[in-house]
C-alpha atoms as a PDB file:
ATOM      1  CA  UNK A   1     112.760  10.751-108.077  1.00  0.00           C
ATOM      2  CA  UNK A   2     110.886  11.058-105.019  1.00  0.00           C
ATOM      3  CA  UNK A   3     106.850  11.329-103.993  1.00  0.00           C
ATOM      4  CA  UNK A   4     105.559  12.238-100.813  1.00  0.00           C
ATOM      5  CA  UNK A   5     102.031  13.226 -99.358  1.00  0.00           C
ATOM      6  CA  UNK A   6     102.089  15.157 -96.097  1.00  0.00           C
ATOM      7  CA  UNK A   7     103.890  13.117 -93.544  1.00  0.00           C
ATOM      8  CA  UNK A   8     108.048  12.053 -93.885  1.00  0.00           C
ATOM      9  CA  UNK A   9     106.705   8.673 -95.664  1.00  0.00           C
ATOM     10  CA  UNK A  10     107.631   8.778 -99.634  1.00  0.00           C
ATOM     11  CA  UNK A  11     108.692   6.327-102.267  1.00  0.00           C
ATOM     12  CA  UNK A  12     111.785   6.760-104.238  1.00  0.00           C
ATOM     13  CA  UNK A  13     111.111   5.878-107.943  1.00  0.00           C
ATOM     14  CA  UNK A  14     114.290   4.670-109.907  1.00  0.00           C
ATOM     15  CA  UNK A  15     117.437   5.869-108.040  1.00  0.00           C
ATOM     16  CA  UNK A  16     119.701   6.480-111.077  1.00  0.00           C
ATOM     17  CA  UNK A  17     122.105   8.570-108.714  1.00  0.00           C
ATOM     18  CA  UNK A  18     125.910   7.821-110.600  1.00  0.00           C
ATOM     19  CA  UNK A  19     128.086  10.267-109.031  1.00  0.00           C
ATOM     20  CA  UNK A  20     129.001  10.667-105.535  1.00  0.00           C
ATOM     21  CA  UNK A  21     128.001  14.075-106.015  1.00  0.00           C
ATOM     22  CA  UNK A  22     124.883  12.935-107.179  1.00  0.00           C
ATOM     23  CA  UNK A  23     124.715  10.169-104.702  1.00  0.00           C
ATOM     24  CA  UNK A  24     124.862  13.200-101.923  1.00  0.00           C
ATOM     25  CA  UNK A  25     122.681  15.424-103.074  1.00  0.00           C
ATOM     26  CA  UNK A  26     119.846  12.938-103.128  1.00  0.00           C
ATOM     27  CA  UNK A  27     120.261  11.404 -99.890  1.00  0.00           C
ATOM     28  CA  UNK A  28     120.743  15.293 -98.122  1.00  0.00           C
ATOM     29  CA  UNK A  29     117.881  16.336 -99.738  1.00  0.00           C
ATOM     30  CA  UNK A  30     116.036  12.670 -97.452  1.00  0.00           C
ATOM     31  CA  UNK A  31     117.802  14.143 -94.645  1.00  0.00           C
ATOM     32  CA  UNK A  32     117.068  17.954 -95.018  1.00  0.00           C
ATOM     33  CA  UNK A  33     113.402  17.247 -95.629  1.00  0.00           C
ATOM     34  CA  UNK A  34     113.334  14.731 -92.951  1.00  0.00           C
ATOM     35  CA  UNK A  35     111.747  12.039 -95.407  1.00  0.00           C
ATOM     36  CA  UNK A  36     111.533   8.550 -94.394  1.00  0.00           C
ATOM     37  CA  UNK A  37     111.267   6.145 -97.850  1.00  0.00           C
ATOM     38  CA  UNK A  38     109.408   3.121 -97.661  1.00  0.00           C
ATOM     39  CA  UNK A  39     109.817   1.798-100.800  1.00  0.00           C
ATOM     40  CA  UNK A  40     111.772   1.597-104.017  1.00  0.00           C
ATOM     41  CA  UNK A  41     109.942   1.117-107.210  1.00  0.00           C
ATOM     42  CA  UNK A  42     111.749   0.452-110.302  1.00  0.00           C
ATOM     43  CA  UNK A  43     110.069   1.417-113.701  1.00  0.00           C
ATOM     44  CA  UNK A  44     112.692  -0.939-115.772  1.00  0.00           C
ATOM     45  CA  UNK A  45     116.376  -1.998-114.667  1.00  0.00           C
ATOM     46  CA  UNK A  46     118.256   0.044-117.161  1.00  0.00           C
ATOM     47  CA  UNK A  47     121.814   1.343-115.590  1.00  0.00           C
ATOM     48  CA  UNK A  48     120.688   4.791-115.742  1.00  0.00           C
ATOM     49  CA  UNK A  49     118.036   3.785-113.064  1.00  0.00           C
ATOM     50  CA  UNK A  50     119.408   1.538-110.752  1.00  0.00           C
ATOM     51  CA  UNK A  51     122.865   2.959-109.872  1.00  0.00           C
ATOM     52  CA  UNK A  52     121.047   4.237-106.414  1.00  0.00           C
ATOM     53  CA  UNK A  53     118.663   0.785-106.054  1.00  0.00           C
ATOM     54  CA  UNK A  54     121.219  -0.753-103.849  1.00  0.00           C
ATOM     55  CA  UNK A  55     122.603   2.381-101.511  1.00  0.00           C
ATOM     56  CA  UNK A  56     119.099   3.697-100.911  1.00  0.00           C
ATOM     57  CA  UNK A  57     118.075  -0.098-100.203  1.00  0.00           C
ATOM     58  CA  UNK A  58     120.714  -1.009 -97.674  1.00  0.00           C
ATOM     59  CA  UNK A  59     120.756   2.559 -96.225  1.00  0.00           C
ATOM     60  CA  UNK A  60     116.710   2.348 -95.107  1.00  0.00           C
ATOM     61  CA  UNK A  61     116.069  -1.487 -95.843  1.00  0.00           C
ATOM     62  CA  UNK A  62     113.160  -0.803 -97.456  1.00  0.00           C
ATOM     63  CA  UNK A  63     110.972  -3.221-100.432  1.00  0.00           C
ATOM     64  CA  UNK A  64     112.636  -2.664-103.850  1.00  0.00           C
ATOM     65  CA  UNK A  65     109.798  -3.612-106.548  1.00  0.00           C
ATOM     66  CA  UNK A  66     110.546  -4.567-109.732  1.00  0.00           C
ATOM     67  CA  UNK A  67     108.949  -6.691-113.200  1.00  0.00           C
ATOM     68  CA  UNK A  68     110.986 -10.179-113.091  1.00  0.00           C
ATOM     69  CA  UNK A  69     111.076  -9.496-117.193  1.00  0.00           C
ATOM     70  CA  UNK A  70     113.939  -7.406-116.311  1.00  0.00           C
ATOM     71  CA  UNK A  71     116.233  -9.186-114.553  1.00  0.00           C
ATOM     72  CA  UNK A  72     117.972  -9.828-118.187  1.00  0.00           C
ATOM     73  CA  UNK A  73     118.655  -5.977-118.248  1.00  0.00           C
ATOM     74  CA  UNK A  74     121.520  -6.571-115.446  1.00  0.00           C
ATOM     75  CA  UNK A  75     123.540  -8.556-117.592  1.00  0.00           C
ATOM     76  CA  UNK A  76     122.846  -5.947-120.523  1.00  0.00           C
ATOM     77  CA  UNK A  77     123.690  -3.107-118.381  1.00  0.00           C
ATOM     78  CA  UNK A  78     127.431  -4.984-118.121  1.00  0.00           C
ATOM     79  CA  UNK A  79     127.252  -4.985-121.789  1.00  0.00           C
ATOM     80  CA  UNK A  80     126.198  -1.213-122.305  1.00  0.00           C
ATOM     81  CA  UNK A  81     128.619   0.239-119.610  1.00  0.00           C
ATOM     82  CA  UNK A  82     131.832  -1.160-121.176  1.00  0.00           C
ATOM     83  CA  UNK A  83     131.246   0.499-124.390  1.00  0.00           C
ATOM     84  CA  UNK A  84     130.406   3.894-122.105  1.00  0.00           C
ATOM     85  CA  UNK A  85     133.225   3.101-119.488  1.00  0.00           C
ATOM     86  CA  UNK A  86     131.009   4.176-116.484  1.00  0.00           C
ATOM     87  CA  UNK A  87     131.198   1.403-112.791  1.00  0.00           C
ATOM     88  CA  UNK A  88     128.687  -1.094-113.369  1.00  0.00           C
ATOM     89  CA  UNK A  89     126.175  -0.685-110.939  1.00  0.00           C
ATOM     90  CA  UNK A  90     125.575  -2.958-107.911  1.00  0.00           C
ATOM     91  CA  UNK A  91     122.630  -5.384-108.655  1.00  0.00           C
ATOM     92  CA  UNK A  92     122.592  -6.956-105.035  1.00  0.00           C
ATOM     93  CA  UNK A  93     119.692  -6.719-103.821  1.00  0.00           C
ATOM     94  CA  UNK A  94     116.626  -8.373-103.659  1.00  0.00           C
ATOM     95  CA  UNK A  95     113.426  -7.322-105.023  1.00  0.00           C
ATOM     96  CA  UNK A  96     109.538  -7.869-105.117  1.00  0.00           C
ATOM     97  CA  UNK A  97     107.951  -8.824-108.138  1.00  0.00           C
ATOM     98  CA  UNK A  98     105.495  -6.785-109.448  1.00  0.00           C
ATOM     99  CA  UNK A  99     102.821  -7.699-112.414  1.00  0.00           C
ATOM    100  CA  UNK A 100     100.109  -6.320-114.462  1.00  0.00           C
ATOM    101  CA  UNK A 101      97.347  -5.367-112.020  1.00  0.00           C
ATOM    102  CA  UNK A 102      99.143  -5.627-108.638  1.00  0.00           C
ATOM    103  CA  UNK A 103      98.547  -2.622-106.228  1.00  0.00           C
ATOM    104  CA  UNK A 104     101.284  -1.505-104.387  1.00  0.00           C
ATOM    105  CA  UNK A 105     100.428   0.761-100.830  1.00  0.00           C
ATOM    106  CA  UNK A 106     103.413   2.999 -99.981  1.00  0.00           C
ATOM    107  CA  UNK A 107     103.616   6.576 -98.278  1.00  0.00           C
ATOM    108  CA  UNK A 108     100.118   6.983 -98.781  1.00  0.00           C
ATOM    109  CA  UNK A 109      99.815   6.152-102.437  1.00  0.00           C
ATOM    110  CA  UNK A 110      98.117   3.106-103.781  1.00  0.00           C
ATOM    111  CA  UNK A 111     100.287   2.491-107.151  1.00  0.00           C
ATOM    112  CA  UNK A 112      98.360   0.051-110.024  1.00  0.00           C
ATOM    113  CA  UNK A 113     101.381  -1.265-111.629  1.00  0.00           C
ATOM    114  CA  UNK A 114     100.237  -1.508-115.049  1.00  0.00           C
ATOM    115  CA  UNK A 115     102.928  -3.496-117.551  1.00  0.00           C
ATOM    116  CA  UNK A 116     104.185  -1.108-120.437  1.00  0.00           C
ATOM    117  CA  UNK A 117     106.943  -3.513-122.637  1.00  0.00           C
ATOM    118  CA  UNK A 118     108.520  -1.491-124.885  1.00  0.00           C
ATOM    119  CA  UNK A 119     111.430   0.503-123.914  1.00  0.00           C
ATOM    120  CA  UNK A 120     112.541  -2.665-121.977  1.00  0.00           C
ATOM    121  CA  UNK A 121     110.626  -5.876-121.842  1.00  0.00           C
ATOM    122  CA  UNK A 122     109.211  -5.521-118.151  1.00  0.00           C
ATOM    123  CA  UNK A 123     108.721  -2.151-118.058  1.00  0.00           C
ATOM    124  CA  UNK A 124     105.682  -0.833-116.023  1.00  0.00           C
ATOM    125  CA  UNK A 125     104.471   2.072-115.257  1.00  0.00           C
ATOM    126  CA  UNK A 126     102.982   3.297-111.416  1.00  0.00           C
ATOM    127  CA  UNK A 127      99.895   4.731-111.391  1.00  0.00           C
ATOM    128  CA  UNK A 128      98.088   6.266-108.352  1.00  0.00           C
ATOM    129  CA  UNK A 129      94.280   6.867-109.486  1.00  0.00           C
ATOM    130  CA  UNK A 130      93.162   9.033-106.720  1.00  0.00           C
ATOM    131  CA  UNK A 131      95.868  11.265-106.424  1.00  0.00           C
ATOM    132  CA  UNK A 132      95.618  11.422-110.426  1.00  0.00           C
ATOM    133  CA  UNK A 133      99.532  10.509-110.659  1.00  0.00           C
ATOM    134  CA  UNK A 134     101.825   8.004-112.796  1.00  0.00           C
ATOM    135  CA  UNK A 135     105.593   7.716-113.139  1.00  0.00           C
ATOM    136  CA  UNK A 136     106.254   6.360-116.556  1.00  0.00           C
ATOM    137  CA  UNK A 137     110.134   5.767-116.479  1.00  0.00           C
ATOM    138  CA  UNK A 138     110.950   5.690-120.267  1.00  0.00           C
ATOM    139  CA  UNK A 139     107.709   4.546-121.497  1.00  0.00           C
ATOM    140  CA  UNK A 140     107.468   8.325-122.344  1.00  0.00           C
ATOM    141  CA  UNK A 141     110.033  10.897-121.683  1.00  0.00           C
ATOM    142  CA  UNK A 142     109.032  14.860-121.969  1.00  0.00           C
ATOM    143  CA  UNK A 143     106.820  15.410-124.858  1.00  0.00           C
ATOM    144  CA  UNK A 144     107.340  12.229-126.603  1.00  0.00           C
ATOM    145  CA  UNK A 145     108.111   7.923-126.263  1.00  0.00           C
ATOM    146  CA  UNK A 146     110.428   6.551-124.624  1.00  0.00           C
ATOM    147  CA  UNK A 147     113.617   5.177-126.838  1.00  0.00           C
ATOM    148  CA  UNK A 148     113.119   2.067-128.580  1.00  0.00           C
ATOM    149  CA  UNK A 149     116.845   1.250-130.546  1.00  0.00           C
ATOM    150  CA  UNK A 150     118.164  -0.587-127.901  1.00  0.00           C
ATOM    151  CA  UNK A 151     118.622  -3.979-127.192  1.00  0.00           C
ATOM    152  CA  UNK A 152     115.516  -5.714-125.936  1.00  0.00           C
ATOM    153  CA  UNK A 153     113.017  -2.560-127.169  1.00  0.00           C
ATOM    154  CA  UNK A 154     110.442  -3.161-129.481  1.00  0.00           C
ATOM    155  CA  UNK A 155     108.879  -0.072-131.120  1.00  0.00           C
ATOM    156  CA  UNK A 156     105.585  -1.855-132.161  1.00  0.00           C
ATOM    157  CA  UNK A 157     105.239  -3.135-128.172  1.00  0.00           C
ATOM    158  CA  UNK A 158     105.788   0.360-127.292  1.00  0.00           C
ATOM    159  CA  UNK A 159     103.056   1.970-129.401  1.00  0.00           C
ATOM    160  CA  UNK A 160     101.092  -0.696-128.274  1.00  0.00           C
ATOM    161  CA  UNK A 161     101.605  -0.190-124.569  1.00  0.00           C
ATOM    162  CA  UNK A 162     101.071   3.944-124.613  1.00  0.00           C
ATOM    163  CA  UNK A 163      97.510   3.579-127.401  1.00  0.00           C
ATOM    164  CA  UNK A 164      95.997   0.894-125.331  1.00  0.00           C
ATOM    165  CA  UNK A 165      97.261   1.623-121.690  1.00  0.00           C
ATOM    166  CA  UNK A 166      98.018   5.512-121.850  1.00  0.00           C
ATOM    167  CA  UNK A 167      95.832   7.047-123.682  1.00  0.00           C
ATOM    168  CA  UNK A 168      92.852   5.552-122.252  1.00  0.00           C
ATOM    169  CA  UNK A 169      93.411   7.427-118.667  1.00  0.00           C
ATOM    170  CA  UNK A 170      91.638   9.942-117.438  1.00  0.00           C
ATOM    171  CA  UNK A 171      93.274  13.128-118.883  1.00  0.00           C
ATOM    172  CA  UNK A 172      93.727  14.762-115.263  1.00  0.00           C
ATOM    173  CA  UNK A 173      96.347  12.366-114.696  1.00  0.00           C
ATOM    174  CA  UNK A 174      99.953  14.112-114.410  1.00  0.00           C
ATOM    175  CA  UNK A 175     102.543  12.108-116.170  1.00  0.00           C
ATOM    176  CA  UNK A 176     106.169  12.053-114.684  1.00  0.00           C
ATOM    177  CA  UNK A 177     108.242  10.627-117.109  1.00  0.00           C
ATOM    178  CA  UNK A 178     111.898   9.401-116.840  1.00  0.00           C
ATOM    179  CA  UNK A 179     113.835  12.272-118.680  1.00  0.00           C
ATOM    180  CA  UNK A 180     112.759  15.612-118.349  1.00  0.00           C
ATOM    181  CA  UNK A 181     109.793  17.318-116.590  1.00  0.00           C
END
């Protein structure tokens, strides 16, 4: 996923591209648009959103930002993609850690990262106040939670995370989950 105000600057939000296809739609569509990313923020580490993190990383160089909680994930993603027989992805490459509270200023967003264990133990959430924007990853996918049977997910942590973190916001707030719309 990407976000962008008015200039080229935007932030890519969990680069799950797999395929090459995949892989070359998303960086044409940088290119055709003539975006320049400045950042890579990373919602949880599950395979399905870190395929990209290292490409788009060592293609622009830019700060990849991430909860510490989930460095565990990498070694579960090993785990998970044997039994699905897709590449592991590449988990080279350095990242920032990011905590409950921190504000993040990229492309002209100021993102509160505000922690959301649940679907994965250092999952957060990115959460731009004034332009009235989060990106949830899995915390919630379209029209319901985020999944909570695998390993490391804790449904009661989840609940927990969306009643007392969520739900409080101001209802203008547009939420861009992981799956779906």
């Amino acid at each position: 996923m990407l976000a962008w105000k008015e200039g080229p600057a935007c932030v890519v939000i969990d680069p799950g591209f797999y395929s090459p296809e995949e892989e070359h739609k998303f960086f044409a569509f940088i290119e055709e648009n003539g975006l320049k990313p400045e950042a890579v923020l990373l919602t949880h580490a599950h395979f399905d959103h870190i395929f990209g993190v290292k490409k788009v990383h060592d293609r622009f160089g830019i700060p990849v930002y991430m909860d510490p909680e989930e460095e565990p994930s990498f070694i579960y993603n090993r785990e998970m993609i044997g039994r699905l027989g897709l590449s592991v992805p590449d988990t080279d490459f350095s990242y920032t850690p990011v905590s409950e509270g921190q504000t993040i200023a990229a492309a002209g967003f100021s993102f509160e990262v505000i922690s959301t264990p649940g679907h994965a133990p250092g999952a957060v959430c990115y959460l731009d106040r004034e332009e009235k924007l989060m990106f949830t990853g899995d915390t919630l996918f379209a029209g319901t939670i985020g999944r909570t049977d695998l390993l490391n997910s804790d449904y009661d942590q989840e609940i927990l995370s969306i009643m007392n973190k969520l739900i409080v916001l101001d209802p203008d707030i547009r939420f861009y989950p992981g799956p779906g719309p």
